[in-house]
C-alpha atoms as a PDB file:
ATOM      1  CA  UNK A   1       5.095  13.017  -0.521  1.00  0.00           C
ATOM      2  CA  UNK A   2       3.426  10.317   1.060  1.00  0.00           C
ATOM      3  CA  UNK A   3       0.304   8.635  -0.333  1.00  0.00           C
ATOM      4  CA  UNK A   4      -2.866   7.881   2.043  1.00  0.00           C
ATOM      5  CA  UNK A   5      -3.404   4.158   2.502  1.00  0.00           C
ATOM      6  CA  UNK A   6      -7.213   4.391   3.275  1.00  0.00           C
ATOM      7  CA  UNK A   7      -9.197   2.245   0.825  1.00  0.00           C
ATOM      8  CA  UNK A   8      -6.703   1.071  -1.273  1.00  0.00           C
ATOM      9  CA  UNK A   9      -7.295  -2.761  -2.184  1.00  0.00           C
ATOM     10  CA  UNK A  10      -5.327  -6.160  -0.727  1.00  0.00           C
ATOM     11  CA  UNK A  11      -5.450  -8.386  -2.347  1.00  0.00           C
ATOM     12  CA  UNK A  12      -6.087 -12.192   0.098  1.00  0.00           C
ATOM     13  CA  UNK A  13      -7.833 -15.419   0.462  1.00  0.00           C
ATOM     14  CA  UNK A  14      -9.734 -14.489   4.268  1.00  0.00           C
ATOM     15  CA  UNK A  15     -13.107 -14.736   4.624  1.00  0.00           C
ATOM     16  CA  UNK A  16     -13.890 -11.740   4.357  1.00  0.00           C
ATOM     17  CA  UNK A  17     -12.022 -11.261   0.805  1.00  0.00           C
ATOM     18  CA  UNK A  18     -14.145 -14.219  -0.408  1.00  0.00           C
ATOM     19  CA  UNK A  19     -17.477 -12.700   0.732  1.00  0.00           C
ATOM     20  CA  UNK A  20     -19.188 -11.659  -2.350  1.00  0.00           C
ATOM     21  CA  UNK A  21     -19.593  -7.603  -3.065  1.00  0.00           C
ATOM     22  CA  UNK A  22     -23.148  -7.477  -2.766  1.00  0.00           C
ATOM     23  CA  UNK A  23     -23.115  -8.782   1.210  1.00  0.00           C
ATOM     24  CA  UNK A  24     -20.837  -6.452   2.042  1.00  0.00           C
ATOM     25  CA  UNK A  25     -22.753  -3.866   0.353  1.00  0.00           C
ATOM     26  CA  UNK A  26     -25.738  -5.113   2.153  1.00  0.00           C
ATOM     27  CA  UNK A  27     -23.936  -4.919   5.753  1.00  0.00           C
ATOM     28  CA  UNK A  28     -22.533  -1.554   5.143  1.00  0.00           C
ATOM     29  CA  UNK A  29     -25.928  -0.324   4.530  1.00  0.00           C
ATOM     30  CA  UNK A  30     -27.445  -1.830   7.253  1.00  0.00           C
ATOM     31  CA  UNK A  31     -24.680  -0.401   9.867  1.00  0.00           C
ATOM     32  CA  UNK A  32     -25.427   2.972   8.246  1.00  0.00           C
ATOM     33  CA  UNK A  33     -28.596   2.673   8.891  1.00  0.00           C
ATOM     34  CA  UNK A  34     -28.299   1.362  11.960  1.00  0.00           C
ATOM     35  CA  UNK A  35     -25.865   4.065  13.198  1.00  0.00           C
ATOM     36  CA  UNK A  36     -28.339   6.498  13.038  1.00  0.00           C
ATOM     37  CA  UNK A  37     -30.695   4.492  15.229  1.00  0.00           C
ATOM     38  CA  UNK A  38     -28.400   3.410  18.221  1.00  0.00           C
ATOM     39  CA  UNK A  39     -26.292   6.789  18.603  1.00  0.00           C
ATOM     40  CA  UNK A  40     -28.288   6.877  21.884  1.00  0.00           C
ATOM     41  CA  UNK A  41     -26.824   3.895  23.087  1.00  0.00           C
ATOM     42  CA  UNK A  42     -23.032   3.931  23.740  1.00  0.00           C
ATOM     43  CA  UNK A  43     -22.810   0.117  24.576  1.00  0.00           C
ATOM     44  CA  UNK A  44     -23.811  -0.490  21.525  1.00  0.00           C
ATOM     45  CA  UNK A  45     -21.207   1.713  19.924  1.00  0.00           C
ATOM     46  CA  UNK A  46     -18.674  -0.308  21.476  1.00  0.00           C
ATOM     47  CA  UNK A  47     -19.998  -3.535  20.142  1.00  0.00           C
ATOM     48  CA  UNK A  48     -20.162  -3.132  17.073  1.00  0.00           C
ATOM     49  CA  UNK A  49     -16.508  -1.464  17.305  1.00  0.00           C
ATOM     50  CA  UNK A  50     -15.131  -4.353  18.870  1.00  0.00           C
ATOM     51  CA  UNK A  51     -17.176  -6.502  15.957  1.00  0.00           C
ATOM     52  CA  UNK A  52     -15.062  -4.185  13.622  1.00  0.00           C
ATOM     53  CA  UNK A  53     -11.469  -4.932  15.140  1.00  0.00           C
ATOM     54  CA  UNK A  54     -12.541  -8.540  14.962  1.00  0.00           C
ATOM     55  CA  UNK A  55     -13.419  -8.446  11.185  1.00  0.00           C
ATOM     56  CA  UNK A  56     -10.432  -6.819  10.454  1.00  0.00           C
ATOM     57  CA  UNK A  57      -8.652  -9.363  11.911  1.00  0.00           C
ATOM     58  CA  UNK A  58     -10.225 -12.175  10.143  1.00  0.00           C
ATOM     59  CA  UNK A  59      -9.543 -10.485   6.705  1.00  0.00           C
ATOM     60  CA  UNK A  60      -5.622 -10.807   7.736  1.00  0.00           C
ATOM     61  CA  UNK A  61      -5.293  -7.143   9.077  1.00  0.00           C
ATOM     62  CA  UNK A  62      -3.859  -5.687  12.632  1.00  0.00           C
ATOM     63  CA  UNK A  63      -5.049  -2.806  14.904  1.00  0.00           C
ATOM     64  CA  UNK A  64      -2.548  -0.544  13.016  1.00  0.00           C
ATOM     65  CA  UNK A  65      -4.715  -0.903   9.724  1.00  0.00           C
ATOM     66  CA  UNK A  66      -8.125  -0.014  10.945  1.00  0.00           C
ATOM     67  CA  UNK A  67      -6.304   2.990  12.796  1.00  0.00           C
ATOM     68  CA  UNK A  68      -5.041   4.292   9.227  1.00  0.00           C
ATOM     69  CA  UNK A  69      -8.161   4.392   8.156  1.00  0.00           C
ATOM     70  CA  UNK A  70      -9.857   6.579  10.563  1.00  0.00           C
ATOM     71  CA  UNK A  71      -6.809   8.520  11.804  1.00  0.00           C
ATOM     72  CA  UNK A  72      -7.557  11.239   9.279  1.00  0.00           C
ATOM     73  CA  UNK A  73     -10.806  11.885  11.041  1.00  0.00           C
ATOM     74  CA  UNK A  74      -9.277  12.480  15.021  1.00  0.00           C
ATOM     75  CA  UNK A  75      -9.614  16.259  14.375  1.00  0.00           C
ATOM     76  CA  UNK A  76     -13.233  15.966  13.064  1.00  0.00           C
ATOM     77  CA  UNK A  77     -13.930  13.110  15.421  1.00  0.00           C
ATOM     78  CA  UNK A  78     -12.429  15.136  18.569  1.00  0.00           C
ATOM     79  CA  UNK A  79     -14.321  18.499  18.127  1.00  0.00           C
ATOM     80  CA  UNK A  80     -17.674  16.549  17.813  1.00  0.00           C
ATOM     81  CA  UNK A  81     -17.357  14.672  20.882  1.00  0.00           C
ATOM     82  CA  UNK A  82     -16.531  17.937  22.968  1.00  0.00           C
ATOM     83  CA  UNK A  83     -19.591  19.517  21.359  1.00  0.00           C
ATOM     84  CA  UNK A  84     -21.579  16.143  22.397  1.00  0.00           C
ATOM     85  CA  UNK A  85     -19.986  16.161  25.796  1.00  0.00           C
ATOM     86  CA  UNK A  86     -21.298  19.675  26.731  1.00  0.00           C
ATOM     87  CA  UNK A  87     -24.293  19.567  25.229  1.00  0.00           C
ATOM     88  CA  UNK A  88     -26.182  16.257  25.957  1.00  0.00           C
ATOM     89  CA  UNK A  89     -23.203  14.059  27.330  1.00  0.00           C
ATOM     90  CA  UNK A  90     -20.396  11.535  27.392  1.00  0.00           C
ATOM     91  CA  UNK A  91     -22.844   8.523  26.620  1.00  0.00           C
ATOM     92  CA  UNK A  92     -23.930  10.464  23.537  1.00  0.00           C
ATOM     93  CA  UNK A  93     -20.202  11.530  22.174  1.00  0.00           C
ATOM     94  CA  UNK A  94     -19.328   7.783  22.862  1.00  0.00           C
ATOM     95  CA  UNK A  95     -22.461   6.829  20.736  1.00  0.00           C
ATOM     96  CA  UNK A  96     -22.244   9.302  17.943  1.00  0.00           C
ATOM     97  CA  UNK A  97     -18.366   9.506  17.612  1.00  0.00           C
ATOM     98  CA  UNK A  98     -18.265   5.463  18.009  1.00  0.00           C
ATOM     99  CA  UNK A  99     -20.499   5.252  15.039  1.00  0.00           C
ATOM    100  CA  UNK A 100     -18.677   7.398  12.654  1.00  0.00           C
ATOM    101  CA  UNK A 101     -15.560   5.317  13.400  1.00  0.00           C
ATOM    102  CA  UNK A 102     -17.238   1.942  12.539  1.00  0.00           C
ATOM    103  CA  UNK A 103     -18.799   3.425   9.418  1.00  0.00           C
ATOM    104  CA  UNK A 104     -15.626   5.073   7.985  1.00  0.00           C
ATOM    105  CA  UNK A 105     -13.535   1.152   9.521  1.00  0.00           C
ATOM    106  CA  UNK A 106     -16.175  -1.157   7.830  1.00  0.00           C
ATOM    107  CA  UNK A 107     -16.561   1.399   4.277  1.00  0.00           C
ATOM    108  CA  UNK A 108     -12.270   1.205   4.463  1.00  0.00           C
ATOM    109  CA  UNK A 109     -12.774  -2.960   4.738  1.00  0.00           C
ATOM    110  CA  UNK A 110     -14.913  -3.077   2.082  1.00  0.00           C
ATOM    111  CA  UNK A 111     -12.546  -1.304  -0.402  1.00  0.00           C
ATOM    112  CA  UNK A 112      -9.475  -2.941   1.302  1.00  0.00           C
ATOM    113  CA  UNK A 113     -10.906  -6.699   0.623  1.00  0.00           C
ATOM    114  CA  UNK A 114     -12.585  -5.965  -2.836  1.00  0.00           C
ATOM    115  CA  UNK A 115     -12.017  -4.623  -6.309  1.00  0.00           C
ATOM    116  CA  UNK A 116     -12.962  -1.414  -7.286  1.00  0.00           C
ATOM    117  CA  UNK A 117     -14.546  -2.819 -10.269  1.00  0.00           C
ATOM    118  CA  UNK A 118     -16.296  -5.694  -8.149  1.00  0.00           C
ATOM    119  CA  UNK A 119     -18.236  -2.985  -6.351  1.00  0.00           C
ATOM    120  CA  UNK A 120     -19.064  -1.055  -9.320  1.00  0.00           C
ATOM    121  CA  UNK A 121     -20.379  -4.134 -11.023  1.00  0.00           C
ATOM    122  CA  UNK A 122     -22.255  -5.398  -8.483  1.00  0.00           C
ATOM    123  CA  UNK A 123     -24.118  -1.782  -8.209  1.00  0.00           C
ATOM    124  CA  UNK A 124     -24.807  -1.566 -11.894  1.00  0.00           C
ATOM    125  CA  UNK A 125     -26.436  -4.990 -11.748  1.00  0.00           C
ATOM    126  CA  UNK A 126     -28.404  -4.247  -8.770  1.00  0.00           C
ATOM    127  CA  UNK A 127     -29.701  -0.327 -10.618  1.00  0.00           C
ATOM    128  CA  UNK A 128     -30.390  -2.094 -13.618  1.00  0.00           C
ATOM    129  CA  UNK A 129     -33.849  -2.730 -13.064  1.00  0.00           C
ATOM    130  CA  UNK A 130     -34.090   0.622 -11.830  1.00  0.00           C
ATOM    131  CA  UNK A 131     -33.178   1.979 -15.875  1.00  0.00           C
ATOM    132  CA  UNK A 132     -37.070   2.633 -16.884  1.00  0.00           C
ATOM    133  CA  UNK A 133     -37.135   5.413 -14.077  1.00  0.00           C
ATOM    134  CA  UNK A 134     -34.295   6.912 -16.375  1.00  0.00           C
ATOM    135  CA  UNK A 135     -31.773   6.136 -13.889  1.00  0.00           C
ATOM    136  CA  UNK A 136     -28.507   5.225 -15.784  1.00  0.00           C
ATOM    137  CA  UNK A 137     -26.649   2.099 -13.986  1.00  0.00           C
ATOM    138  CA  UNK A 138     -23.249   3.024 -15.480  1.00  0.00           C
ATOM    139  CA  UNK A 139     -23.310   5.996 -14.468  1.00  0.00           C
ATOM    140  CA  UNK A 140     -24.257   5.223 -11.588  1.00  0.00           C
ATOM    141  CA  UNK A 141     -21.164   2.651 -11.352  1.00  0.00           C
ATOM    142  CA  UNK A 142     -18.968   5.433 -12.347  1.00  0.00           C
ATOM    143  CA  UNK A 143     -20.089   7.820  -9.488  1.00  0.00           C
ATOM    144  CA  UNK A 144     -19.546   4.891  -7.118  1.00  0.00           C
ATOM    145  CA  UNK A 145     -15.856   4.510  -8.014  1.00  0.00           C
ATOM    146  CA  UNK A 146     -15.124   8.114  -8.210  1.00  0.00           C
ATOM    147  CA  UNK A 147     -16.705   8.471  -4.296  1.00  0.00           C
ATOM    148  CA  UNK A 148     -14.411   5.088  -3.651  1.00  0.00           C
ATOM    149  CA  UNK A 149     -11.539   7.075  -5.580  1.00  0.00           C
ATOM    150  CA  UNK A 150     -11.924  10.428  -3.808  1.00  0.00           C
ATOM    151  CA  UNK A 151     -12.212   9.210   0.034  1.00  0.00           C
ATOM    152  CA  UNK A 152      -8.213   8.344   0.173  1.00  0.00           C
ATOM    153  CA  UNK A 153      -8.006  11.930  -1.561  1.00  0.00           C
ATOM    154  CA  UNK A 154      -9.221  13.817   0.720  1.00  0.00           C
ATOM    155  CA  UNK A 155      -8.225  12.290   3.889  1.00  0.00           C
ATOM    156  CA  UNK A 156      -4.247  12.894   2.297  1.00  0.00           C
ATOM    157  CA  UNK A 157      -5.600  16.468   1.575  1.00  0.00           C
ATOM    158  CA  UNK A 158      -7.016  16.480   5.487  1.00  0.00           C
ATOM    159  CA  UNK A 159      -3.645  15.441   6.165  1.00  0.00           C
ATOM    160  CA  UNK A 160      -1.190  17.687   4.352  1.00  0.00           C
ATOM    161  CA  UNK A 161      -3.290  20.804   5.557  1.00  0.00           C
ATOM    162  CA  UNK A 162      -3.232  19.028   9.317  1.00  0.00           C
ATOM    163  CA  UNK A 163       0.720  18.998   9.136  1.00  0.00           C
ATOM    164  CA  UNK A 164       0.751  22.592   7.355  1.00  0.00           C
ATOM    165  CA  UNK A 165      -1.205  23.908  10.184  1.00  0.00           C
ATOM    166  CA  UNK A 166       1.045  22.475  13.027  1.00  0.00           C
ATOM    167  CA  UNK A 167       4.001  23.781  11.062  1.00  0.00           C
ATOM    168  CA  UNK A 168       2.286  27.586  11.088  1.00  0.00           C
ATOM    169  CA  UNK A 169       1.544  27.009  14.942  1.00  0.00           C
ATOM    170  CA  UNK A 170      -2.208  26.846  14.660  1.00  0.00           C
ATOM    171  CA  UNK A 171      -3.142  23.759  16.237  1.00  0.00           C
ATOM    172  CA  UNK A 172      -6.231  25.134  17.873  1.00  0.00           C
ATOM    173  CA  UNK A 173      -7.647  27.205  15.155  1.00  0.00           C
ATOM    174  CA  UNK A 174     -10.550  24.944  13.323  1.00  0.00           C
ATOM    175  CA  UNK A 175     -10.830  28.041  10.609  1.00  0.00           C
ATOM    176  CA  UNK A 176      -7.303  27.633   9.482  1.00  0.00           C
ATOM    177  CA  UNK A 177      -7.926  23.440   8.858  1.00  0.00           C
ATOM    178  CA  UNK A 178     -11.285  23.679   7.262  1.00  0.00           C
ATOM    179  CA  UNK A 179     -10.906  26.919   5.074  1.00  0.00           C
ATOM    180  CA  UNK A 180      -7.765  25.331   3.474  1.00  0.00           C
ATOM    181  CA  UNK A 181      -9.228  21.941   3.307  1.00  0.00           C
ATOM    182  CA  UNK A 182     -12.452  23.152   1.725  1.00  0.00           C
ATOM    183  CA  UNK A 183     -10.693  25.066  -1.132  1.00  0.00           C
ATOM    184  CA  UNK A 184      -7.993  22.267  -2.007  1.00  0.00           C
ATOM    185  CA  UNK A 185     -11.352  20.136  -2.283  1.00  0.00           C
ATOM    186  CA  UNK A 186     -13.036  21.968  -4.878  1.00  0.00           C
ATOM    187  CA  UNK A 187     -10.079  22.515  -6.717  1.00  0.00           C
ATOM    188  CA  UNK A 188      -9.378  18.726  -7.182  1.00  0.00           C
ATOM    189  CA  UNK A 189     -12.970  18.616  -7.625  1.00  0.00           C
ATOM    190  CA  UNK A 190     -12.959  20.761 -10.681  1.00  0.00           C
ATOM    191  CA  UNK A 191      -9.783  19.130 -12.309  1.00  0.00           C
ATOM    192  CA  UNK A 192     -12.102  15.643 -11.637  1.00  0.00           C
ATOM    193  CA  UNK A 193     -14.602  17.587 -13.864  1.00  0.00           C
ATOM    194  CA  UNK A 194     -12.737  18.579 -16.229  1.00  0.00           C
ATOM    195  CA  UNK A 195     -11.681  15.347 -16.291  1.00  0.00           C
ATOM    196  CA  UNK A 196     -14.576  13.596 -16.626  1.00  0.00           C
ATOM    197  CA  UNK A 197     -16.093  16.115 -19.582  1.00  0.00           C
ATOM    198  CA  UNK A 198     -12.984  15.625 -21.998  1.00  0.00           C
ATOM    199  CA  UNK A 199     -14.331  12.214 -21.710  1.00  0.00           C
ATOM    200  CA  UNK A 200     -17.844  12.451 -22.318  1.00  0.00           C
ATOM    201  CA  UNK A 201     -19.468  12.601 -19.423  1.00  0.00           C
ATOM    202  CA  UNK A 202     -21.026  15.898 -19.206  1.00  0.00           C
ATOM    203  CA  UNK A 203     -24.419  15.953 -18.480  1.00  0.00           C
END
């Protein structure tokens, strides 16, 4: 069975490897936000997805890279731009569907160049001052690097029900990739929960 590459660390000495946690962090943040504010504008879109294939490029990785990472979306990424196309049009697909790829491409980057524990200890240091509101940082670090931990998960899940549905002849048929995809979801989730309670972490 093949493994999905998305997220997985490289280790390197780019740039962008160097960049401490926290900035990248910060960026990814500000493009999500962001993304939400310039969906109207599909020039922008494009910018910023150009900006993307630059910075992967500077952290020592080709085309072929950022297009593992999001590949597992086309599906998701085609039927929303149809739906955007016939219902407010081409600019806005562009716009919306251009901003879900640089999301998911910069999010990949920022696994791909850094530690899993790098991110989670940068997050617990920035929630610790938040601890007298009673939120936990560690376990707030721990739900960070089970998220980190579950995207290449489900995009090989996304995957193996993608190629199970070509092999039963229903390309067209959304029910028969999201049912499947849904299910195999929550059952991983509960083994991850079982998981995490025969280790404490229960509540």
């Amino acid at each position: 069975m093949r493994t999905s590459s998305l997220g997985l660390f490289r280790p390197g000495d780019s740039p962008v490897h160097r960049m401490p946690a926290g900035w990248k962090l910060l960026i990814l943040l500000v493009l999500g936000v962001a993304s939400v504010l310039t969906q109207h504008w599909w020039g922008v879109s494009a910018a910023l997805l150009v900006a993307t294939i630059g910075s992967y490029r500077a952290a020592g990785f080709g085309v072929g890279v950022l297009w593992a990472q999001v590949r597992p979306l086309w599906f998701l990424l085609g039927f929303t731009a149809v739906v955007q196309v016939i219902t407010v049009g081409w600019q806005r697909a562009v716009g919306v569907s251009g901003s879900i790829v640089v999301l998911v491409a910069v999010a990949a980057l920022v696994t791909l160049t850094t530690p899993t524990s790098a991110l989670v200890d940068t997050v617990v240091r920035l929630a610790r001052p938040l601890a007298p509101l009673h939120v936990d940082p560690e376990r707030l670090g721990l739900f960070l690097m089970v998220g980190v931990r579950c995207v290449p998960l489900v995009a090989d899940l996304a995957r193996q029900v993608r190629e199970a549905q070509i092999a039963r002849r229903a390309t067209t048929s959304t029910r028969a990739f999201v049912v499947p995809l849904v299910v195999r979801s929550l059952r991983e989730a509960d083994a991850l929960g079982e998981a995490l309670v025969a280790r404490g972490v229960d509540d």
